[in-house]
PDB file of N, CA and C in Angstrom:
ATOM      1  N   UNK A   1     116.383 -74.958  56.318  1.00  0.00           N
ATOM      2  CA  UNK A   1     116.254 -76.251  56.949  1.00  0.00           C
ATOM      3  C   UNK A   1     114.929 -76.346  57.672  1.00  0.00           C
ATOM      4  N   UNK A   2     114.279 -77.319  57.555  1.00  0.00           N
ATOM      5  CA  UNK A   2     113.156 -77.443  58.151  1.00  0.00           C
ATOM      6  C   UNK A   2     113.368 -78.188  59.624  1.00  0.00           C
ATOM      7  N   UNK A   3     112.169 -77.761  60.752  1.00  0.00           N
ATOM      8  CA  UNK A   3     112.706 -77.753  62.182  1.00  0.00           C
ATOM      9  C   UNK A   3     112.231 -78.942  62.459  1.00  0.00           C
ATOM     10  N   UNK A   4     112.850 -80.094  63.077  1.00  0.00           N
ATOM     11  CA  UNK A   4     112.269 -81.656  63.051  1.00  0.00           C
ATOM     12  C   UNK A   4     111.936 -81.168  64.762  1.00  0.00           C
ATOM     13  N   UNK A   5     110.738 -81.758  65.131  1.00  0.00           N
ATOM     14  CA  UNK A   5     110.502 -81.786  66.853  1.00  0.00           C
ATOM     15  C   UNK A   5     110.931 -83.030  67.127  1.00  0.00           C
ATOM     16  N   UNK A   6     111.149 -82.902  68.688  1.00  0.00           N
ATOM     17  CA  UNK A   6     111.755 -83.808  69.207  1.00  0.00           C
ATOM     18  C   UNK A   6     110.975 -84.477  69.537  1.00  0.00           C
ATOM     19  N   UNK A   7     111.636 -85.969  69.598  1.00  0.00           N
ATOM     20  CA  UNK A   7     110.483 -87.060  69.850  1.00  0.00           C
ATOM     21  C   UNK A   7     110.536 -87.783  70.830  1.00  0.00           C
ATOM     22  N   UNK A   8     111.256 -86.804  72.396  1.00  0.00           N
ATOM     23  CA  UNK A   8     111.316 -87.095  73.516  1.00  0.00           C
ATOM     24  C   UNK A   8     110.159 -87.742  74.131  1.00  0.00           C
ATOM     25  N   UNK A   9     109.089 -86.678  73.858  1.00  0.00           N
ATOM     26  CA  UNK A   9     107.805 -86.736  74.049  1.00  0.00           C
ATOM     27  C   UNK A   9     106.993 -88.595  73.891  1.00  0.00           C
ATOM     28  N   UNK A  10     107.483 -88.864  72.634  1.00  0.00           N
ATOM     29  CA  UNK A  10     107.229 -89.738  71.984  1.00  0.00           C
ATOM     30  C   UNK A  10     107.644 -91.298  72.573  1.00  0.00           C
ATOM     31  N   UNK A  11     109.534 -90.786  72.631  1.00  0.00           N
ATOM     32  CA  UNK A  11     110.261 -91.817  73.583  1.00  0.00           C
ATOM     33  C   UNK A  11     109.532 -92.015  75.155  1.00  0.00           C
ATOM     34  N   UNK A  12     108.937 -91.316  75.878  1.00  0.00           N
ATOM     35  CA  UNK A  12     108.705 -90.971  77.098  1.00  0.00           C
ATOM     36  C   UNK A  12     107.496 -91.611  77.144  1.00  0.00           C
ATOM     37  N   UNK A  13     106.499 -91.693  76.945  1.00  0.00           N
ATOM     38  CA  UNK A  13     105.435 -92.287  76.411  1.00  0.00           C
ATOM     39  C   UNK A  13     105.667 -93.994  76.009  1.00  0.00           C
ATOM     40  N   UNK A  14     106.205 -94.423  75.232  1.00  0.00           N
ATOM     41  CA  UNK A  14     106.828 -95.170  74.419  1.00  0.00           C
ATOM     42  C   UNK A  14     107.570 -96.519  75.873  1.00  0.00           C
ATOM     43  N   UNK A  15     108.209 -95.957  76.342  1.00  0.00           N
ATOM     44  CA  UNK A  15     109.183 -96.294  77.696  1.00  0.00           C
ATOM     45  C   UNK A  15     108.350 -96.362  79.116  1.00  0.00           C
ATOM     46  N   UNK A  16     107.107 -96.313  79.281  1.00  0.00           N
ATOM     47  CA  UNK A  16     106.398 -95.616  80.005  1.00  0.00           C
ATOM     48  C   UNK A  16     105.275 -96.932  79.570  1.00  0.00           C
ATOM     49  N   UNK A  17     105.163 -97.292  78.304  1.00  0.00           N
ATOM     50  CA  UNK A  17     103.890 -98.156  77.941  1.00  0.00           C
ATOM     51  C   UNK A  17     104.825 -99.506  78.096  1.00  0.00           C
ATOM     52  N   UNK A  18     106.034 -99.508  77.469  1.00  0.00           N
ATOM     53  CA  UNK A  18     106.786-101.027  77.757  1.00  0.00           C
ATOM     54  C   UNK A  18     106.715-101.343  79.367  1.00  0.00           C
ATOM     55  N   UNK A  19     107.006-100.515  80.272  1.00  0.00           N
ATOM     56  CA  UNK A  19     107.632-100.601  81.133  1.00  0.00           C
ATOM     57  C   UNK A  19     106.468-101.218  82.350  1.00  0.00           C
ATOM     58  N   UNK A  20     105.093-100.639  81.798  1.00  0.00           N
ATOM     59  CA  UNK A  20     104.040-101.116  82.185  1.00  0.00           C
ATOM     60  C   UNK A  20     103.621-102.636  82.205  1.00  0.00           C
ATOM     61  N   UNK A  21     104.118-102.870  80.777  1.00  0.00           N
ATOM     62  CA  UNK A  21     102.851-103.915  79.848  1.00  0.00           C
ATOM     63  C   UNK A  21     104.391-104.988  80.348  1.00  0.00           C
ATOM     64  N   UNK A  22     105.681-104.956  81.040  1.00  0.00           N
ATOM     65  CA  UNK A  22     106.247-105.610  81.140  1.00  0.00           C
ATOM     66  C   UNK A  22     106.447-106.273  82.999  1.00  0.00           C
ATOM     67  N   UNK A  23     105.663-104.986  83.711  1.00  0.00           N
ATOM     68  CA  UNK A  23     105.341-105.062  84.827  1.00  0.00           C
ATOM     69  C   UNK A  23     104.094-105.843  85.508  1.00  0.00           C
ATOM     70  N   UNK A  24     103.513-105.846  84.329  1.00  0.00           N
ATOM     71  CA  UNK A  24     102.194-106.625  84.178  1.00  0.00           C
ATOM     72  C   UNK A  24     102.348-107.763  83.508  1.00  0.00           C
ATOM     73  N   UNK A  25     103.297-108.452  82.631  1.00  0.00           N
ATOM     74  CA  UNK A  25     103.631-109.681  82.443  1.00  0.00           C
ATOM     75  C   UNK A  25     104.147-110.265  83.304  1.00  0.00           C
ATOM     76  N   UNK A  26     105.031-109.662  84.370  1.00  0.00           N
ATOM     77  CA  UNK A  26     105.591-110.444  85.154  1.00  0.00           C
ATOM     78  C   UNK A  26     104.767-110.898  86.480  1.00  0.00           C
ATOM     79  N   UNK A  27     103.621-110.212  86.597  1.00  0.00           N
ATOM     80  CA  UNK A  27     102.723-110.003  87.775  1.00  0.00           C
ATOM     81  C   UNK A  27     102.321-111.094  87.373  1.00  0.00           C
ATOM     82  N   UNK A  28     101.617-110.771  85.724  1.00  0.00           N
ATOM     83  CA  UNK A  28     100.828-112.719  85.465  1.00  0.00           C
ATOM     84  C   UNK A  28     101.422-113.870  85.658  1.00  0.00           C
ATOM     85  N   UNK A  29     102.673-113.858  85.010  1.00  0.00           N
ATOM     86  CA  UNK A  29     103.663-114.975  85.501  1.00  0.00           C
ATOM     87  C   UNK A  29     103.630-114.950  86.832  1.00  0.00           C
ATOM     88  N   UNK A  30     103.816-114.236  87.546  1.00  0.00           N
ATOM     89  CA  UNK A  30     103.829-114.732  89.010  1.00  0.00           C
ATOM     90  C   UNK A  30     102.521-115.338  89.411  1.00  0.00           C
ATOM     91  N   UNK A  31     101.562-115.097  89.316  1.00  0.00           N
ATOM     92  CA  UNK A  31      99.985-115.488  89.152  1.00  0.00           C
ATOM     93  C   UNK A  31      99.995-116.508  88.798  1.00  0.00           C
ATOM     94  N   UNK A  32     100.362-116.921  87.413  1.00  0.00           N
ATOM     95  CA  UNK A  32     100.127-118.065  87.079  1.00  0.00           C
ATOM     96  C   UNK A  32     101.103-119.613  87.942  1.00  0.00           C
ATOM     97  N   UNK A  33     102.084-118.755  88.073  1.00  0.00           N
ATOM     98  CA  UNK A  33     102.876-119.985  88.984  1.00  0.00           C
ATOM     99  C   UNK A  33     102.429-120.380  90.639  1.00  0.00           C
ATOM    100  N   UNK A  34     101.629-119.503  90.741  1.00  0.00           N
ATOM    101  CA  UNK A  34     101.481-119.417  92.210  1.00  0.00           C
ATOM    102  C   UNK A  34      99.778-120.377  92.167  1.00  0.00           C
ATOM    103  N   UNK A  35      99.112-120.480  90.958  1.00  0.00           N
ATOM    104  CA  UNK A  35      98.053-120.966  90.684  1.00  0.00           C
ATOM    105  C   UNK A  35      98.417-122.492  90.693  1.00  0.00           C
ATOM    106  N   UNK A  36      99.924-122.527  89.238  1.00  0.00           N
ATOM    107  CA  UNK A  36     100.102-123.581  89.097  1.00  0.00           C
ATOM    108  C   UNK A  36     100.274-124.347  90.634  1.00  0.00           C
ATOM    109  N   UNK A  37     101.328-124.067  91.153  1.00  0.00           N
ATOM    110  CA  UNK A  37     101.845-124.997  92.766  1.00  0.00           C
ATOM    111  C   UNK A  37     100.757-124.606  93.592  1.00  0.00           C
ATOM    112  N   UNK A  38     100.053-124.361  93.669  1.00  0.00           N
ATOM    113  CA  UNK A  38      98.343-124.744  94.449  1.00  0.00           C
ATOM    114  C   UNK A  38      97.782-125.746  93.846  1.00  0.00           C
ATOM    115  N   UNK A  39      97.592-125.784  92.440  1.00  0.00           N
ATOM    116  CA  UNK A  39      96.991-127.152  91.779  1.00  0.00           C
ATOM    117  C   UNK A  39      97.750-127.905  92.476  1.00  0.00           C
ATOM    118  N   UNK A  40      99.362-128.278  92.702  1.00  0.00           N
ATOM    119  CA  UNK A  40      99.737-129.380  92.676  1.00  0.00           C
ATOM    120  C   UNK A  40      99.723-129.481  93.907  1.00  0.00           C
ATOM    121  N   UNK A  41     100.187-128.454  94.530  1.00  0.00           N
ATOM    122  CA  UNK A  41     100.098-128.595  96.401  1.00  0.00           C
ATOM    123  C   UNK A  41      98.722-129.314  96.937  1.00  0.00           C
ATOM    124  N   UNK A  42      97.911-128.319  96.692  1.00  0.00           N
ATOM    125  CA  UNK A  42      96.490-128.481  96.982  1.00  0.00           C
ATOM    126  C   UNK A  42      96.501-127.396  98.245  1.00  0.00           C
ATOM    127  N   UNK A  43      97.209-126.207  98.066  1.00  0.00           N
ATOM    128  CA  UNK A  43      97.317-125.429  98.918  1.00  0.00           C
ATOM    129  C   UNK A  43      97.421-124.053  98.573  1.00  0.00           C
ATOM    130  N   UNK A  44      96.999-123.165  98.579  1.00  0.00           N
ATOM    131  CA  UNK A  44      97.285-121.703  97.723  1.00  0.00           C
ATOM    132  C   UNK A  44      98.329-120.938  98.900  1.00  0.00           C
ATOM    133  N   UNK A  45      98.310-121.321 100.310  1.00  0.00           N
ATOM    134  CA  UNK A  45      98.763-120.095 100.901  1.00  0.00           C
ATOM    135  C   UNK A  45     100.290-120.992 100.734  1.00  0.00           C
ATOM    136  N   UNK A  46     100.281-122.709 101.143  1.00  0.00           N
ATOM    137  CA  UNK A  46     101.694-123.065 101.058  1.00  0.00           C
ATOM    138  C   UNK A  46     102.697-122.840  99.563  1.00  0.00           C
ATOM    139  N   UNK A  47     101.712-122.452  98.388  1.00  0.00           N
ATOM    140  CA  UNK A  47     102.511-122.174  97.350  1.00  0.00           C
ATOM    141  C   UNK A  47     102.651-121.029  96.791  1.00  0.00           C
ATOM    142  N   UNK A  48     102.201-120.002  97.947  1.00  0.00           N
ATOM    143  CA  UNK A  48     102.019-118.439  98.042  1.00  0.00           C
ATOM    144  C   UNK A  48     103.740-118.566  98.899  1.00  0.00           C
ATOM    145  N   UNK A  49     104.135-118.513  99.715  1.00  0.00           N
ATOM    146  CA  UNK A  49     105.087-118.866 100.889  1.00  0.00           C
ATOM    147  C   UNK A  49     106.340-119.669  99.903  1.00  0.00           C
ATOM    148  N   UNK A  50     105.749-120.897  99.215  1.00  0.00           N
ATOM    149  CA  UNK A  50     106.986-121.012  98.762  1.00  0.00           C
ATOM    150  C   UNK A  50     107.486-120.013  97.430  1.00  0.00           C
ATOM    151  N   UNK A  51     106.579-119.917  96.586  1.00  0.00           N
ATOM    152  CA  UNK A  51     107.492-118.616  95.965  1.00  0.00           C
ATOM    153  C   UNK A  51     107.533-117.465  96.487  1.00  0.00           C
ATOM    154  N   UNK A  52     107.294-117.199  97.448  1.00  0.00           N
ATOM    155  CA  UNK A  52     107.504-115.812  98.156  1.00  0.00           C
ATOM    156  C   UNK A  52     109.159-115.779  98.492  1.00  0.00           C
ATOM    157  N   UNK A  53     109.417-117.048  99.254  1.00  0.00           N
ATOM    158  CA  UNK A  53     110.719-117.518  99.576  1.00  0.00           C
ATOM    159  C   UNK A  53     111.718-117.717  98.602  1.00  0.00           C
ATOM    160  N   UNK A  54     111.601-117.986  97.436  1.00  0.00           N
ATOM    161  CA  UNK A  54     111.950-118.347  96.022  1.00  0.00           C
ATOM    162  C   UNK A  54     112.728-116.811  95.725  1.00  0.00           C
ATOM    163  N   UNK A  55     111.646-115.652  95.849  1.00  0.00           N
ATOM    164  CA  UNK A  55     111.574-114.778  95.319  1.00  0.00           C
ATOM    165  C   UNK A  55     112.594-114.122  96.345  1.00  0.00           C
ATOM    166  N   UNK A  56     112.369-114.249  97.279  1.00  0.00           N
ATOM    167  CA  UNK A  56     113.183-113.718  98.732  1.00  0.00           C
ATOM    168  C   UNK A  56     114.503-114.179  98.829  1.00  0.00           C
ATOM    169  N   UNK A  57     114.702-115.151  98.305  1.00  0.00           N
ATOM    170  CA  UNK A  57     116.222-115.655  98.127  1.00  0.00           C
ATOM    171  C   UNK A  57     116.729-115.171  96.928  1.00  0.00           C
ATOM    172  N   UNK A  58     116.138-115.184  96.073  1.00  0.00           N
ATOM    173  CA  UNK A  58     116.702-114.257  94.664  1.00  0.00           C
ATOM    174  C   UNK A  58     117.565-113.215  94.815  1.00  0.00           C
ATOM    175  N   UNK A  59     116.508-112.638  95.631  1.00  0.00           N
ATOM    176  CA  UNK A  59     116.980-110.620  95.916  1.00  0.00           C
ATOM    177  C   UNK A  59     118.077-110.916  96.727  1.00  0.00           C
ATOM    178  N   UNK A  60     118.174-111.687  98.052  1.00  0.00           N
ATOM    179  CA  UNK A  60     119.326-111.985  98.582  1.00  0.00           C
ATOM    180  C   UNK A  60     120.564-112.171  97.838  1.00  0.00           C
ATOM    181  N   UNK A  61     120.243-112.845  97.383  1.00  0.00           N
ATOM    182  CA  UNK A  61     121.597-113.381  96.212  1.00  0.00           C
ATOM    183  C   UNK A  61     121.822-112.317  95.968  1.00  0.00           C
ATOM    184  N   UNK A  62     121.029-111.675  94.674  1.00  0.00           N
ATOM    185  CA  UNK A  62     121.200-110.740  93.842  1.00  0.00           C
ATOM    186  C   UNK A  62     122.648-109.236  94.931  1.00  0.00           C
ATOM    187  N   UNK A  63     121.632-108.632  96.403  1.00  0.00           N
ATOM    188  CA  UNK A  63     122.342-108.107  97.029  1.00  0.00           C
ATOM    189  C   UNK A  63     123.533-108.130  97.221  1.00  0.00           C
ATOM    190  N   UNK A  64     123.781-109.532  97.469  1.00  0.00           N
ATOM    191  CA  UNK A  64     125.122-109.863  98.199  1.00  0.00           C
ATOM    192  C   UNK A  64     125.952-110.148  96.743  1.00  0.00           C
ATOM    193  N   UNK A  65     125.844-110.980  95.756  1.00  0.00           N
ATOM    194  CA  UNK A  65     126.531-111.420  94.640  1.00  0.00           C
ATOM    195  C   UNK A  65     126.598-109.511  94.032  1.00  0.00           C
ATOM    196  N   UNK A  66     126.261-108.977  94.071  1.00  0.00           N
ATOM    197  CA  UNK A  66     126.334-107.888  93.227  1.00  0.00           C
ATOM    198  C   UNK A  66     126.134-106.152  93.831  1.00  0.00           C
ATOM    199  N   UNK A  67     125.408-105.742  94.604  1.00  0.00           N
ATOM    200  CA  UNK A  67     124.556-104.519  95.295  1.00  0.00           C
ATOM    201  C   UNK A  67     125.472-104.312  96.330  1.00  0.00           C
ATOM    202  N   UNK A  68     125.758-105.400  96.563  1.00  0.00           N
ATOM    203  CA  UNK A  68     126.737-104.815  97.988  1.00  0.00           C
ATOM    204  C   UNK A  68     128.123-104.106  98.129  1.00  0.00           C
ATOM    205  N   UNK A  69     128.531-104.578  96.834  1.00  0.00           N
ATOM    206  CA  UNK A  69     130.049-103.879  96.519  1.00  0.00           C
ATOM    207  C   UNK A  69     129.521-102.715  96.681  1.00  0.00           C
ATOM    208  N   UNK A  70     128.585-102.236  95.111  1.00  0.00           N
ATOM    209  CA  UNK A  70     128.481-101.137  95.062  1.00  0.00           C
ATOM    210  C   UNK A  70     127.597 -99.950  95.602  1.00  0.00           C
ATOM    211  N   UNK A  71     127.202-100.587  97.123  1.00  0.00           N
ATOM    212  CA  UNK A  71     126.558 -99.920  98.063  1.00  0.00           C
ATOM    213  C   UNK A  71     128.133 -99.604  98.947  1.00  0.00           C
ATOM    214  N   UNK A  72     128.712-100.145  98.928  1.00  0.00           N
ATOM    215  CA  UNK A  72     129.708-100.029 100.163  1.00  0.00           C
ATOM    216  C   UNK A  72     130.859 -99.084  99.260  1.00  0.00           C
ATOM    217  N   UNK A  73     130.781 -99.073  98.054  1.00  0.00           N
ATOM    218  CA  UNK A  73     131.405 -97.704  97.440  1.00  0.00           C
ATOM    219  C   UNK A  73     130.707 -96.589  97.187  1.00  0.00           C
ATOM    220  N   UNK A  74     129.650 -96.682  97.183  1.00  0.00           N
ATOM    221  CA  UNK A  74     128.858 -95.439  97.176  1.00  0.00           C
ATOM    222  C   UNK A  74     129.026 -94.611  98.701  1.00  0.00           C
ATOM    223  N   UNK A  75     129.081 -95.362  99.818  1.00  0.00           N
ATOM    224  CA  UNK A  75     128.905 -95.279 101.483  1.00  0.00           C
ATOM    225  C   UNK A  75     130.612 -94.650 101.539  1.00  0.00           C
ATOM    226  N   UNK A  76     131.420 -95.248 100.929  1.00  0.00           N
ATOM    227  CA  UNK A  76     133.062 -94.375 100.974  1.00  0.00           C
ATOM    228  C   UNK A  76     133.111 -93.062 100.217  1.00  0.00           C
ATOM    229  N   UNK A  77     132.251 -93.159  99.362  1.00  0.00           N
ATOM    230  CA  UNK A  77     132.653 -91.481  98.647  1.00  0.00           C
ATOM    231  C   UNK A  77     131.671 -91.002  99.354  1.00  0.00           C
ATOM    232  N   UNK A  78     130.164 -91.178  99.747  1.00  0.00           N
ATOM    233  CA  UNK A  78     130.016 -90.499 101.028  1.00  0.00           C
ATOM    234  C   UNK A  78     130.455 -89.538 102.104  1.00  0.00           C
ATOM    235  N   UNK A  79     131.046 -90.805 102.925  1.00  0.00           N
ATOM    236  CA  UNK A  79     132.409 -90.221 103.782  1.00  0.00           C
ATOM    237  C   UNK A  79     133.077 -89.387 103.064  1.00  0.00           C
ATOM    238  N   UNK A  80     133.726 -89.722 101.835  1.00  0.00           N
ATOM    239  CA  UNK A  80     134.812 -88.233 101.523  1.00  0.00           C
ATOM    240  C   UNK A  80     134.634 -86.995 101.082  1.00  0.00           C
ATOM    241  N   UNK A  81     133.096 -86.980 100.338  1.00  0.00           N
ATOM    242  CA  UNK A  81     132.816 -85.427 100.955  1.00  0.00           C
ATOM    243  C   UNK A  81     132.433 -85.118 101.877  1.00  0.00           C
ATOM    244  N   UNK A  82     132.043 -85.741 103.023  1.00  0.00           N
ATOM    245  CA  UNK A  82     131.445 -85.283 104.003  1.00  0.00           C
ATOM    246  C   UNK A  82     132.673 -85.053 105.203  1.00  0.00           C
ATOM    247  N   UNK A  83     134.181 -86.105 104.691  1.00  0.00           N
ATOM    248  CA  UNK A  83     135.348 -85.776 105.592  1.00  0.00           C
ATOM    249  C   UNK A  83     135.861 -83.988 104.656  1.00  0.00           C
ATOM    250  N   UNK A  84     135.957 -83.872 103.461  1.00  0.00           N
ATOM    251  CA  UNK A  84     136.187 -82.940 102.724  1.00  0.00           C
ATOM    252  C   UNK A  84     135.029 -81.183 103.033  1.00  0.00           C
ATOM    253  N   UNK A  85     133.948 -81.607 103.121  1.00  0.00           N
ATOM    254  CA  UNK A  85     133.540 -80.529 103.510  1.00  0.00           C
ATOM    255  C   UNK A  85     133.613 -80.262 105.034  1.00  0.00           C
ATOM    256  N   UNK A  86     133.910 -81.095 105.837  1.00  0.00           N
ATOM    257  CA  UNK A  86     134.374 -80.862 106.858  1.00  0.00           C
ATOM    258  C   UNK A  86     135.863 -79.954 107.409  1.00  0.00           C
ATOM    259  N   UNK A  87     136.388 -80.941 106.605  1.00  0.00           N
ATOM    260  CA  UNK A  87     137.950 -80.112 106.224  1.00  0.00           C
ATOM    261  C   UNK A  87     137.935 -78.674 105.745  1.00  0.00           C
ATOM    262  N   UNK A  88     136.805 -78.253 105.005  1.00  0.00           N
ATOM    263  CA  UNK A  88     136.405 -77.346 104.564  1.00  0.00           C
ATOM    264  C   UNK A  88     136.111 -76.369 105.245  1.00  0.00           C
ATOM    265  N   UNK A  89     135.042 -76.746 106.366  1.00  0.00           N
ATOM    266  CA  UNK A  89     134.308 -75.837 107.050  1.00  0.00           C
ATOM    267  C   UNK A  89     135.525 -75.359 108.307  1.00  0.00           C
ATOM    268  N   UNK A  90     136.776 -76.214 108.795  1.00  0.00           N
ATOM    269  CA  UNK A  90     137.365 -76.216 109.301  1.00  0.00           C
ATOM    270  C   UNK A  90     138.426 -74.848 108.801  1.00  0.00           C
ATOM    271  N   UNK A  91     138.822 -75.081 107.497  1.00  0.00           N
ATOM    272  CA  UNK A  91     139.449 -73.667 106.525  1.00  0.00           C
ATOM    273  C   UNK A  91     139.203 -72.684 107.073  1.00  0.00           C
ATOM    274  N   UNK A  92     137.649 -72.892 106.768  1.00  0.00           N
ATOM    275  CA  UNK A  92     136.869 -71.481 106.473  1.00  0.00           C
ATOM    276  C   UNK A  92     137.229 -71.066 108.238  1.00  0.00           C
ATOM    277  N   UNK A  93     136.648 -71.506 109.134  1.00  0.00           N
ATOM    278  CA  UNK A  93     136.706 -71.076 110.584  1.00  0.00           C
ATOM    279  C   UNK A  93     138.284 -70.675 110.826  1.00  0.00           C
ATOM    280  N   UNK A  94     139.184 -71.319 110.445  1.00  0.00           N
ATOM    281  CA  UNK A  94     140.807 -70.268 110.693  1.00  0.00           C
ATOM    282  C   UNK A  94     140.897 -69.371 109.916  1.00  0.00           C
ATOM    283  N   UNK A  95     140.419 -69.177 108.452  1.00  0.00           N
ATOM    284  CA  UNK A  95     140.729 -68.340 108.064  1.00  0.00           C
ATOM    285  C   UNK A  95     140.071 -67.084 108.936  1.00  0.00           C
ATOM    286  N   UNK A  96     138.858 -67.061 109.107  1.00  0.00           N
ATOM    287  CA  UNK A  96     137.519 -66.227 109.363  1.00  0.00           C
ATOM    288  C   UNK A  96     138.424 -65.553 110.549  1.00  0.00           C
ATOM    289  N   UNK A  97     138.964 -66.803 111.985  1.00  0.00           N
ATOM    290  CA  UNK A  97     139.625 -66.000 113.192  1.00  0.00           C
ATOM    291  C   UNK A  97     140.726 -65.169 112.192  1.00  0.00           C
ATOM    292  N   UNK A  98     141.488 -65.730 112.082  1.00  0.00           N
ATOM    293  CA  UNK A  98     142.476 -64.880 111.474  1.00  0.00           C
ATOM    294  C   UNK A  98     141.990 -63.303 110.261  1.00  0.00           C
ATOM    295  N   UNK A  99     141.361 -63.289 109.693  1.00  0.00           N
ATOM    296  CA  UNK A  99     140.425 -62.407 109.386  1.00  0.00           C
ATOM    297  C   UNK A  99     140.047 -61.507 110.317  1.00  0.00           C
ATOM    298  N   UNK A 100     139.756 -61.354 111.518  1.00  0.00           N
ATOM    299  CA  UNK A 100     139.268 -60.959 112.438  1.00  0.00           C
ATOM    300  C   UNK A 100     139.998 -60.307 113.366  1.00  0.00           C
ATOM    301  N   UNK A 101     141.421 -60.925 113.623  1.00  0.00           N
ATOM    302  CA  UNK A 101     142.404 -60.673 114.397  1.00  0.00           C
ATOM    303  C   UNK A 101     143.384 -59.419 113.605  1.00  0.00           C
ATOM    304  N   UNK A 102     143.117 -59.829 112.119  1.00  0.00           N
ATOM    305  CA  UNK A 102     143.954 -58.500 110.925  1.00  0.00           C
ATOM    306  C   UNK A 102     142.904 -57.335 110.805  1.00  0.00           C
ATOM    307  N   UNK A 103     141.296 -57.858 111.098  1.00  0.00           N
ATOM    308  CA  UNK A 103     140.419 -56.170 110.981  1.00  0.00           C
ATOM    309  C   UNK A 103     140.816 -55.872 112.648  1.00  0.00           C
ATOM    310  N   UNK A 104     140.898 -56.213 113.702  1.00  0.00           N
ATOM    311  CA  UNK A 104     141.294 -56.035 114.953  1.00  0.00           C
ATOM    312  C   UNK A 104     142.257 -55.145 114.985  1.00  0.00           C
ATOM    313  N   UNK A 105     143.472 -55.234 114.364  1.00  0.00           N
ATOM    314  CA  UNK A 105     144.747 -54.924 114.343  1.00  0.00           C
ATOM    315  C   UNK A 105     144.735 -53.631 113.707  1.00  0.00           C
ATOM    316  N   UNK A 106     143.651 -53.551 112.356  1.00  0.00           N
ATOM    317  CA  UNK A 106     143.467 -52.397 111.642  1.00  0.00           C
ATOM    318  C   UNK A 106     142.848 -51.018 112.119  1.00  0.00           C
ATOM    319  N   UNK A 107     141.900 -51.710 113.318  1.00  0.00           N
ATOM    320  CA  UNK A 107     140.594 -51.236 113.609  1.00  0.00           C
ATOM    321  C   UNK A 107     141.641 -50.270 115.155  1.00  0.00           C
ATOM    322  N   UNK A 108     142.419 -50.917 115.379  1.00  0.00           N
ATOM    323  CA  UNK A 108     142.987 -50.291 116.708  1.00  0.00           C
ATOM    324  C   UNK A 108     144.014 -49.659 116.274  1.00  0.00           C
ATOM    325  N   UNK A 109     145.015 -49.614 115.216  1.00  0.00           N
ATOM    326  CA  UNK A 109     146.054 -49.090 114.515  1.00  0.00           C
ATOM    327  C   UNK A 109     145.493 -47.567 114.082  1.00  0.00           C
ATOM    328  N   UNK A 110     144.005 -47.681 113.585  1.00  0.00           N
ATOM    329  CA  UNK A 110     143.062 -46.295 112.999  1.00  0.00           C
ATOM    330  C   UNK A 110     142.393 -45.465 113.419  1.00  0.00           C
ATOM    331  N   UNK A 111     142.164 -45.954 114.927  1.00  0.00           N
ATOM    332  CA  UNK A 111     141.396 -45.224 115.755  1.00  0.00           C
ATOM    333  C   UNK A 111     142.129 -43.694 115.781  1.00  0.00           C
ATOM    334  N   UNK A 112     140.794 -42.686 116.509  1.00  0.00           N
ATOM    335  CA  UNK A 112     141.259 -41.832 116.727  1.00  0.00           C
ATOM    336  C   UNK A 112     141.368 -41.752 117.948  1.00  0.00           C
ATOM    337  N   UNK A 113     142.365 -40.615 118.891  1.00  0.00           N
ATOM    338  CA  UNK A 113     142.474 -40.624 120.293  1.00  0.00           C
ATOM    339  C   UNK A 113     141.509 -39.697 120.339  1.00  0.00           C
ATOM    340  N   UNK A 114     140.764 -39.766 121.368  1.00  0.00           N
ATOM    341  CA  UNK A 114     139.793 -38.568 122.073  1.00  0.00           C
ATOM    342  C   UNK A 114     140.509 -37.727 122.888  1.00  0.00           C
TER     343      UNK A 114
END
């Protein structure tokens, strides 16, 4: 069988050039709209501000309609390993006394008398 290489390399690269050339379309679009409502405003900073706000209410939405559930379930399993390794560390410390109290017991049961 002949050894095919992987074309991770390839994908990675590949994902890496879209991701660019799509980051940079959207920059122009934003550019260009922010050009356009200055033509019409006759204002660049008031049509800088209003799609800024545009854009600022989006993400809002977006947060609350969607991000927030699954921030506030991510924040509960949080808590439960952190109540769980707690519970944990709690184990470990009774077992450890108790451990301690049975080499105690051993340690004075073995002695020798002088």
């Amino acid at each position: 069988m002949a050894a095919q290489k992987s074309s991770g390399g390839n994908f990675l690269v590949s994902l890496l050039l879209f991701v660019t050339a799509a980051g940079i379309a959207v920059l122009l679009l934003l550019v260009s709209a922010v050009v356009w409502l200055s033509v019409l405003l006759d204002s660049f900073i008031f049509s800088t501000l209003i799609l800024g706000g545009v854009f600022t209410l989006v993400a809002t939405a977006i947060y609350f309609l969607s991000m927030r559930k699954s921030l506030a379930h991510i924040r509960e399993q949080a808590e439960t390993i952190y109540e769980v390794a707690r519970l944990a560390k709690n184990a470990y410390e009774w077992l450890a006394e108790k451990l301690r109290w049975i080499r105690a017991i051993w340690n004075f049961g073995t002695e020798k008398p002088v």
